[in-house]
ModelCIF file with pLDDT and N, C-alpha, C, O atoms, coordinates in Angstrom:
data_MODEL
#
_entry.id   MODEL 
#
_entity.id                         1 
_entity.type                       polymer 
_entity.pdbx_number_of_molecules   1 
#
_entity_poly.entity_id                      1 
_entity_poly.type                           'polypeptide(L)' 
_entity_poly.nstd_linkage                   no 
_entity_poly.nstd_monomer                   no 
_entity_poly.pdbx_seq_one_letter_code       
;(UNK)(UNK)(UNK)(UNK)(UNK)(UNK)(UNK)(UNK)(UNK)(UNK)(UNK)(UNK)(UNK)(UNK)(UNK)(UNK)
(UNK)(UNK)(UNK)(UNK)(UNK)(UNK)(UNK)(UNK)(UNK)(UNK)(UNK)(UNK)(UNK)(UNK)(UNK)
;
_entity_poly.pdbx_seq_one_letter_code_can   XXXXXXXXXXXXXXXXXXXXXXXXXXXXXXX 
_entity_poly.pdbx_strand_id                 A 
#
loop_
_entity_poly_seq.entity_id 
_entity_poly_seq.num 
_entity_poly_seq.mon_id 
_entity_poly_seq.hetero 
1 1  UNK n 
1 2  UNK n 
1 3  UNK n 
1 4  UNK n 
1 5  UNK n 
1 6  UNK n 
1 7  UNK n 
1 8  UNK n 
1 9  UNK n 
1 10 UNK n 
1 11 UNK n 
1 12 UNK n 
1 13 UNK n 
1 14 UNK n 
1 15 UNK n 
1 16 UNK n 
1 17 UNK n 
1 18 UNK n 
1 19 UNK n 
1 20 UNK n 
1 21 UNK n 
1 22 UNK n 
1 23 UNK n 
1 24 UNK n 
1 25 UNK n 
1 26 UNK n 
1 27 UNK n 
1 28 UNK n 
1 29 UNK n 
1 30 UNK n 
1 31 UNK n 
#
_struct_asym.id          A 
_struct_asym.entity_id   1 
#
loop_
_ma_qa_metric.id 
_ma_qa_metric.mode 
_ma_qa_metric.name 
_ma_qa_metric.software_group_id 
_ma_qa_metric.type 
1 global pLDDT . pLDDT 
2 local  pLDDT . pLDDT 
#
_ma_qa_metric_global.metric_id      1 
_ma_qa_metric_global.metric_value   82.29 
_ma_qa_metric_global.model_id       1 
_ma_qa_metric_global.ordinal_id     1 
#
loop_
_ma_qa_metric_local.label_asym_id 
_ma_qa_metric_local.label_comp_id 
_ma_qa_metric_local.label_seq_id 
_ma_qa_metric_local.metric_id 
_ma_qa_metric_local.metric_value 
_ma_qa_metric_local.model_id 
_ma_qa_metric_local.ordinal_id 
A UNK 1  2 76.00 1 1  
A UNK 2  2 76.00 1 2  
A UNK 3  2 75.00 1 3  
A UNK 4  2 76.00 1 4  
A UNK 5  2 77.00 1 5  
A UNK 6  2 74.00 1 6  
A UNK 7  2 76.00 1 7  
A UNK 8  2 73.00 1 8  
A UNK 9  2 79.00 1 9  
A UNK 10 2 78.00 1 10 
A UNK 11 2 77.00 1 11 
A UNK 12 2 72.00 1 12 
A UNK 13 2 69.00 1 13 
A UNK 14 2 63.00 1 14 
A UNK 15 2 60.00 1 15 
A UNK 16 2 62.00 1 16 
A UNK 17 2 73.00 1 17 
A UNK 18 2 88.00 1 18 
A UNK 19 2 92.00 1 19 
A UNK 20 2 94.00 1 20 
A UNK 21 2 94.00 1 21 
A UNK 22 2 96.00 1 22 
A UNK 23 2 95.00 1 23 
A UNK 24 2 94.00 1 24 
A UNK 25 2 94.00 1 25 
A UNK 26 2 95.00 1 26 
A UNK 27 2 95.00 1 27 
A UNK 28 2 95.00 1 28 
A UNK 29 2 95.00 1 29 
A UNK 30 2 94.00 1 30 
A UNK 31 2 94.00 1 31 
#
loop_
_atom_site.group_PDB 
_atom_site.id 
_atom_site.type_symbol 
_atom_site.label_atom_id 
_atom_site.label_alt_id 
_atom_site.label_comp_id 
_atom_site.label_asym_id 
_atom_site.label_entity_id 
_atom_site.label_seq_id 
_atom_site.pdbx_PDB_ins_code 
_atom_site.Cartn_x 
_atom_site.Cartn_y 
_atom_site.Cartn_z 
_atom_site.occupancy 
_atom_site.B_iso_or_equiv 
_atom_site.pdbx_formal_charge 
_atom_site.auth_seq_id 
_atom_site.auth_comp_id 
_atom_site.auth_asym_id 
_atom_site.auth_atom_id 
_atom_site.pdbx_PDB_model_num 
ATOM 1   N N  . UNK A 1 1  ? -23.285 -4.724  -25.632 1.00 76.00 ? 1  UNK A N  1 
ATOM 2   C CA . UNK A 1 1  ? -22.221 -3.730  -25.606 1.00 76.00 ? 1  UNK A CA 1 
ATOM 3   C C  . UNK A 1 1  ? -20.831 -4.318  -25.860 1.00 76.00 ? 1  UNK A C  1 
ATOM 4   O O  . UNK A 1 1  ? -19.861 -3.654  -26.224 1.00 76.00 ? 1  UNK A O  1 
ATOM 5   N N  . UNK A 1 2  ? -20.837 -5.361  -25.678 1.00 76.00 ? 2  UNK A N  1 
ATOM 6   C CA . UNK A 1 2  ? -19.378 -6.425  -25.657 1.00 76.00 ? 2  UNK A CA 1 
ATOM 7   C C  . UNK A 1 2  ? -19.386 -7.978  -26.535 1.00 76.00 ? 2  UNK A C  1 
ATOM 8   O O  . UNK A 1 2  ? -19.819 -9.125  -26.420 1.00 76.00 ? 2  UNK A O  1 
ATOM 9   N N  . UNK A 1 3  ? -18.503 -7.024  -27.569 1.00 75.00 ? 3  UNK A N  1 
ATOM 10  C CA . UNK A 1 3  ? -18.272 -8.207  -28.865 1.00 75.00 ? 3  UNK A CA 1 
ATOM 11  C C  . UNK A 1 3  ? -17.210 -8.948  -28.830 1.00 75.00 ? 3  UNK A C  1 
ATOM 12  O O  . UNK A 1 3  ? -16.054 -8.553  -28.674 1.00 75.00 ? 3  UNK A O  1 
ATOM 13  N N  . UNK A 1 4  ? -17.778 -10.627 -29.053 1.00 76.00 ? 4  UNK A N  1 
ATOM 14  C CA . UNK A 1 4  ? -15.903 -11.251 -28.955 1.00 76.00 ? 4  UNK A CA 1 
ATOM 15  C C  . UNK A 1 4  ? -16.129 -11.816 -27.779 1.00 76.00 ? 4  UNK A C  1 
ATOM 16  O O  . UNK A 1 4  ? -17.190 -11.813 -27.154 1.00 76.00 ? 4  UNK A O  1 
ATOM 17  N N  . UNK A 1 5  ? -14.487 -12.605 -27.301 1.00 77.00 ? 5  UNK A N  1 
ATOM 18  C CA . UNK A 1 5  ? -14.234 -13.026 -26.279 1.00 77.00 ? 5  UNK A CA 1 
ATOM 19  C C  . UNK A 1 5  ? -13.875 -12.024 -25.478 1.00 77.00 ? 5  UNK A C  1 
ATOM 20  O O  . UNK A 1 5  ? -13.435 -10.961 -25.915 1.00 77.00 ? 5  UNK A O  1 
ATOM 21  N N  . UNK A 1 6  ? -14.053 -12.317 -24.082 1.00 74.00 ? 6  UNK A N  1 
ATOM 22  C CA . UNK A 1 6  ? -13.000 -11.047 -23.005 1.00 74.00 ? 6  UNK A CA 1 
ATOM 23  C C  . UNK A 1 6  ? -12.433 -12.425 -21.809 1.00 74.00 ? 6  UNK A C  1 
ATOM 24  O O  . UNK A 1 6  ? -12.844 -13.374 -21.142 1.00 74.00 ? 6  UNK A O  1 
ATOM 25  N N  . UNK A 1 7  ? -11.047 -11.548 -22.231 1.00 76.00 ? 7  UNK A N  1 
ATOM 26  C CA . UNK A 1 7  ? -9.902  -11.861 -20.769 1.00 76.00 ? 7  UNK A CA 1 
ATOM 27  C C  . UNK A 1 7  ? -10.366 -11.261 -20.120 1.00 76.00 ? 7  UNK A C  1 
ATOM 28  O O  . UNK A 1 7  ? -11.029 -10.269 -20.423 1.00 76.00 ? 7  UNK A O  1 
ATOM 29  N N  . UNK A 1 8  ? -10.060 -11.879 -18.495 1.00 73.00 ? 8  UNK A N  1 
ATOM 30  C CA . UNK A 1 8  ? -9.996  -10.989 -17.887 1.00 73.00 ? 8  UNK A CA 1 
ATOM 31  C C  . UNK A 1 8  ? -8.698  -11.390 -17.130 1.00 73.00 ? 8  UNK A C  1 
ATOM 32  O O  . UNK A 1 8  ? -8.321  -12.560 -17.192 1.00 73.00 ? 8  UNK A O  1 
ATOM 33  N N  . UNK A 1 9  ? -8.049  -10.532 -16.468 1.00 79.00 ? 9  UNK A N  1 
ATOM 34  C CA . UNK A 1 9  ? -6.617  -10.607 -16.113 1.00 79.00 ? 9  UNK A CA 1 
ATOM 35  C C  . UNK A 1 9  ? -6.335  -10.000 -14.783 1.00 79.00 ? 9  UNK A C  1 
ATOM 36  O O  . UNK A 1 9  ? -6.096  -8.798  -14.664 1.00 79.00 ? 9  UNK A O  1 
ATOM 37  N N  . UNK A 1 10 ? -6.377  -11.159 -13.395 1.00 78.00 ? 10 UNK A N  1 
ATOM 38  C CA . UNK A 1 10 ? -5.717  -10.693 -12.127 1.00 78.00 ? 10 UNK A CA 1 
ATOM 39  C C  . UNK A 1 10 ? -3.890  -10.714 -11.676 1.00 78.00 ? 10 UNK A C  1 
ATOM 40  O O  . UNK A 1 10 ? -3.043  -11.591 -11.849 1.00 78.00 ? 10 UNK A O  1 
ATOM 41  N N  . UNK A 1 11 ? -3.788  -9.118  -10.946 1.00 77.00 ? 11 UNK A N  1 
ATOM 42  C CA . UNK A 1 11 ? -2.517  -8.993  -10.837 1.00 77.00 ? 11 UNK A CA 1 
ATOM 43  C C  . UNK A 1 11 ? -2.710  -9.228  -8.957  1.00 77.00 ? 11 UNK A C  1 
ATOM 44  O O  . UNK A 1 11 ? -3.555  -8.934  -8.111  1.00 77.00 ? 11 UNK A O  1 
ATOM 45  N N  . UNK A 1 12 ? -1.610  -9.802  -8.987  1.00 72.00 ? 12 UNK A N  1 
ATOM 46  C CA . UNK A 1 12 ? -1.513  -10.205 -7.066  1.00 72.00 ? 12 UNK A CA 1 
ATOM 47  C C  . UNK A 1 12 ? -0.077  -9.048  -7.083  1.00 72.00 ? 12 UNK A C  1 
ATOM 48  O O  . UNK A 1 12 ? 1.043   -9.295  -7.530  1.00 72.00 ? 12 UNK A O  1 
ATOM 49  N N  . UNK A 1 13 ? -0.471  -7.999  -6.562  1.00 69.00 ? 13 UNK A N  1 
ATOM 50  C CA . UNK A 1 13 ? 0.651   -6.983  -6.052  1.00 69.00 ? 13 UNK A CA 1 
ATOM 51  C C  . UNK A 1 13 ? 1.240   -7.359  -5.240  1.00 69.00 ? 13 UNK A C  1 
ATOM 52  O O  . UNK A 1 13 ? 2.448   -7.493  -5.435  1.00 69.00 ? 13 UNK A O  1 
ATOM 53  N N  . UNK A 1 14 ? 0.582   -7.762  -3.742  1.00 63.00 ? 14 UNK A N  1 
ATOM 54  C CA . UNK A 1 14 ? 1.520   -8.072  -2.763  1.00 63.00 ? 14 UNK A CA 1 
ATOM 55  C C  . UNK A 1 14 ? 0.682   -9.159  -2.008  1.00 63.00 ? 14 UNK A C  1 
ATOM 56  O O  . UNK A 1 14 ? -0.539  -9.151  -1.855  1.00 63.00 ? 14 UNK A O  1 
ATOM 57  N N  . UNK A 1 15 ? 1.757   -10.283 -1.478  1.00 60.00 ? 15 UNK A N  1 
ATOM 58  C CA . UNK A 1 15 ? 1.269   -11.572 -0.834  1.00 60.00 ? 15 UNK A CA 1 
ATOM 59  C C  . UNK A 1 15 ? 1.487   -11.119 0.968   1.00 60.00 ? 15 UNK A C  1 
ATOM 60  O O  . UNK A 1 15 ? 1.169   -11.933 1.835   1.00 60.00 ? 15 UNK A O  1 
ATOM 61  N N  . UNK A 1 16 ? 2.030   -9.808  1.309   1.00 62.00 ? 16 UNK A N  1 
ATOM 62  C CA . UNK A 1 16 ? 2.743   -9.423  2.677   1.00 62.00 ? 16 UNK A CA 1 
ATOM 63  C C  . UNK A 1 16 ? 0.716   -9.313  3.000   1.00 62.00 ? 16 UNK A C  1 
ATOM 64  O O  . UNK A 1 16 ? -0.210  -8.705  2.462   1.00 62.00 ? 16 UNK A O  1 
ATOM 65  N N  . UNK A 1 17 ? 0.837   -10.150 4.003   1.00 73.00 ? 17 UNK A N  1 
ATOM 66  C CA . UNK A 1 17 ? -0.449  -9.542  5.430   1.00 73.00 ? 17 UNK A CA 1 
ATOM 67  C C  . UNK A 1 17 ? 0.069   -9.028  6.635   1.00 73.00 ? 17 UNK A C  1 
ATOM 68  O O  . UNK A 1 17 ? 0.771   -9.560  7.496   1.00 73.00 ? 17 UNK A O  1 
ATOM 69  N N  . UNK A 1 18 ? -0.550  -7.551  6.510   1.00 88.00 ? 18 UNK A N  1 
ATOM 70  C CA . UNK A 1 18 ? 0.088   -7.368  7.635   1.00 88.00 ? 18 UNK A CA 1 
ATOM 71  C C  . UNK A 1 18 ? -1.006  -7.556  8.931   1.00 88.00 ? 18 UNK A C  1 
ATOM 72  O O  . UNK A 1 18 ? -2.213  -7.796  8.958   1.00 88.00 ? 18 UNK A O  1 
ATOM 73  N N  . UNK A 1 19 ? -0.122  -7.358  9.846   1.00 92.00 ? 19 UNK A N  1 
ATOM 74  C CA . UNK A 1 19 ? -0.649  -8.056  11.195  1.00 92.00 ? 19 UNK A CA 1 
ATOM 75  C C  . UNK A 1 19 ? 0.067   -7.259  12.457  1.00 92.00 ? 19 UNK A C  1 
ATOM 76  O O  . UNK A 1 19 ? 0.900   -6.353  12.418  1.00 92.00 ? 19 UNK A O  1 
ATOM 77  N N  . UNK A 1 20 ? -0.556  -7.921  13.601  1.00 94.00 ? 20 UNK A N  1 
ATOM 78  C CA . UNK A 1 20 ? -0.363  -7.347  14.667  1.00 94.00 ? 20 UNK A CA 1 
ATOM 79  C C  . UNK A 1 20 ? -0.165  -7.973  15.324  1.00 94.00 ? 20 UNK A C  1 
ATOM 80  O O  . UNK A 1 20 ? -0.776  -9.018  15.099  1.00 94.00 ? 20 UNK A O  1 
ATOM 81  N N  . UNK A 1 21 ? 0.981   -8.058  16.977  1.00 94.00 ? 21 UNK A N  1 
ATOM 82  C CA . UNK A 1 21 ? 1.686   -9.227  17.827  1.00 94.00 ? 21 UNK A CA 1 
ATOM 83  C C  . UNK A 1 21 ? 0.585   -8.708  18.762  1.00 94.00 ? 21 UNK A C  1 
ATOM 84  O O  . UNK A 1 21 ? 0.026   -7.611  18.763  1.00 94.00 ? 21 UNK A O  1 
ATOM 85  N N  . UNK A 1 22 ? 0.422   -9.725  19.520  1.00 96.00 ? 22 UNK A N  1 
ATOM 86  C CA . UNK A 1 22 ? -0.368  -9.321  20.899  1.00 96.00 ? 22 UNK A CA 1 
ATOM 87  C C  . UNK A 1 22 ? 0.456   -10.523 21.838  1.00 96.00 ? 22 UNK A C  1 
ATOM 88  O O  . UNK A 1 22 ? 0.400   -11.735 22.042  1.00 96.00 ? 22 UNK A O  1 
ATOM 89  N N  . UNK A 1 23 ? 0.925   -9.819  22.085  1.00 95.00 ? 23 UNK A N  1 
ATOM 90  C CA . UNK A 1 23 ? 1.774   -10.588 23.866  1.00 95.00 ? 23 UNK A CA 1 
ATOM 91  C C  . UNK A 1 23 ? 1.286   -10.208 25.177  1.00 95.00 ? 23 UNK A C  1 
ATOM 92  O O  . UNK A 1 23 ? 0.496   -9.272  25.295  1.00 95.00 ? 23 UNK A O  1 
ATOM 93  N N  . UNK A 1 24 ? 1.902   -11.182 26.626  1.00 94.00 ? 24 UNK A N  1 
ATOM 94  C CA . UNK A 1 24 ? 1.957   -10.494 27.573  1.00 94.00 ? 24 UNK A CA 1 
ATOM 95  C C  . UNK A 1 24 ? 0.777   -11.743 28.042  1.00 94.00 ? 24 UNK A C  1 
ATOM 96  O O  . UNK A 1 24 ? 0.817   -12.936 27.740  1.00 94.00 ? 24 UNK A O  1 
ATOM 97  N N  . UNK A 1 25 ? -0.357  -10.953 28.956  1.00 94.00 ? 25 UNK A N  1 
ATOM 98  C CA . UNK A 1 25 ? -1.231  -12.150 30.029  1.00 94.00 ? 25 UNK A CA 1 
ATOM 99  C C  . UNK A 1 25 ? -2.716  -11.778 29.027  1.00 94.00 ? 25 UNK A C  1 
ATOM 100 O O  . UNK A 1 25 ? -3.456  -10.818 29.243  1.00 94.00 ? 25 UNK A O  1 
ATOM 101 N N  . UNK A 1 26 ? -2.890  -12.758 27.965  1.00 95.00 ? 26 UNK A N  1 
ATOM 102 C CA . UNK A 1 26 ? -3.649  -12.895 26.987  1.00 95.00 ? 26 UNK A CA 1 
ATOM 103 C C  . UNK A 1 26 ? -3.435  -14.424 26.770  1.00 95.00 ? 26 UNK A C  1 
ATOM 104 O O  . UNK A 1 26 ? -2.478  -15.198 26.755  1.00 95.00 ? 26 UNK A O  1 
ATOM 105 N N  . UNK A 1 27 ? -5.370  -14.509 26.537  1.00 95.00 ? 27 UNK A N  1 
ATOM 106 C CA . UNK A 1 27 ? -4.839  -16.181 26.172  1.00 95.00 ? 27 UNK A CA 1 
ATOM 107 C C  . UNK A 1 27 ? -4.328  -16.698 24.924  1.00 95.00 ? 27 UNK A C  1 
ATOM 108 O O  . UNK A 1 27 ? -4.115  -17.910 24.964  1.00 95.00 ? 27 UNK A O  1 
ATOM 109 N N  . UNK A 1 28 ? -4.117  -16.234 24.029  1.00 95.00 ? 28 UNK A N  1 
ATOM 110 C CA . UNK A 1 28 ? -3.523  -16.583 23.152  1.00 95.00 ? 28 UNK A CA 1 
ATOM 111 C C  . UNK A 1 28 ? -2.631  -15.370 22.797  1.00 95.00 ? 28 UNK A C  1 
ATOM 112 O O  . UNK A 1 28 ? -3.138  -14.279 22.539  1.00 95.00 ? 28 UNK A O  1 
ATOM 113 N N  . UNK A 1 29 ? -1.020  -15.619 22.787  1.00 95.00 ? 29 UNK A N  1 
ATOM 114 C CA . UNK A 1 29 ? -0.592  -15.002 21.945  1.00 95.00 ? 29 UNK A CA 1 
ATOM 115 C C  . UNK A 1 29 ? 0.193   -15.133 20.947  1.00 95.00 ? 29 UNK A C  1 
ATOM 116 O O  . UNK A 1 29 ? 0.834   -16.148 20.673  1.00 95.00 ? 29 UNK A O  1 
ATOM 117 N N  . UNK A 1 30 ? 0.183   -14.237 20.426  1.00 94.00 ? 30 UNK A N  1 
ATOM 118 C CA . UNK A 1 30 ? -0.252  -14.472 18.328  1.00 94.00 ? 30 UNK A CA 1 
ATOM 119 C C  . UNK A 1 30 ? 0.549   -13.328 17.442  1.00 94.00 ? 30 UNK A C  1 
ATOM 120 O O  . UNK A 1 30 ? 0.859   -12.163 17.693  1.00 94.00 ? 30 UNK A O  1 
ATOM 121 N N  . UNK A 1 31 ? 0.659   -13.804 16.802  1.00 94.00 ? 31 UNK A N  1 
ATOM 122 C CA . UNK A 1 31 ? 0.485   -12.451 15.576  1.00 94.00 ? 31 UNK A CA 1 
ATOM 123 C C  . UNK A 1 31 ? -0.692  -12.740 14.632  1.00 94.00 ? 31 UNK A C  1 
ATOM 124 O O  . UNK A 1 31 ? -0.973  -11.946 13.734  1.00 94.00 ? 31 UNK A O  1 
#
């Protein structure tokens, strides 16, 4: 079905992770 070479081509939209803080009497706290 596919003649030739193929590109293929990644776009990185966004590098932001979002996340969540957890504070307070936890053993680790983090984001």
């Amino acid at each position: 079905y596919i003649q030739g070479e193929v590109k293929l081509t990644v776009t990185i939209t966004s590098t932001v992770t979002q996340k969540v803080a957890v504070l307070g009497e936890v053993s680790k706290q983090e984001n």
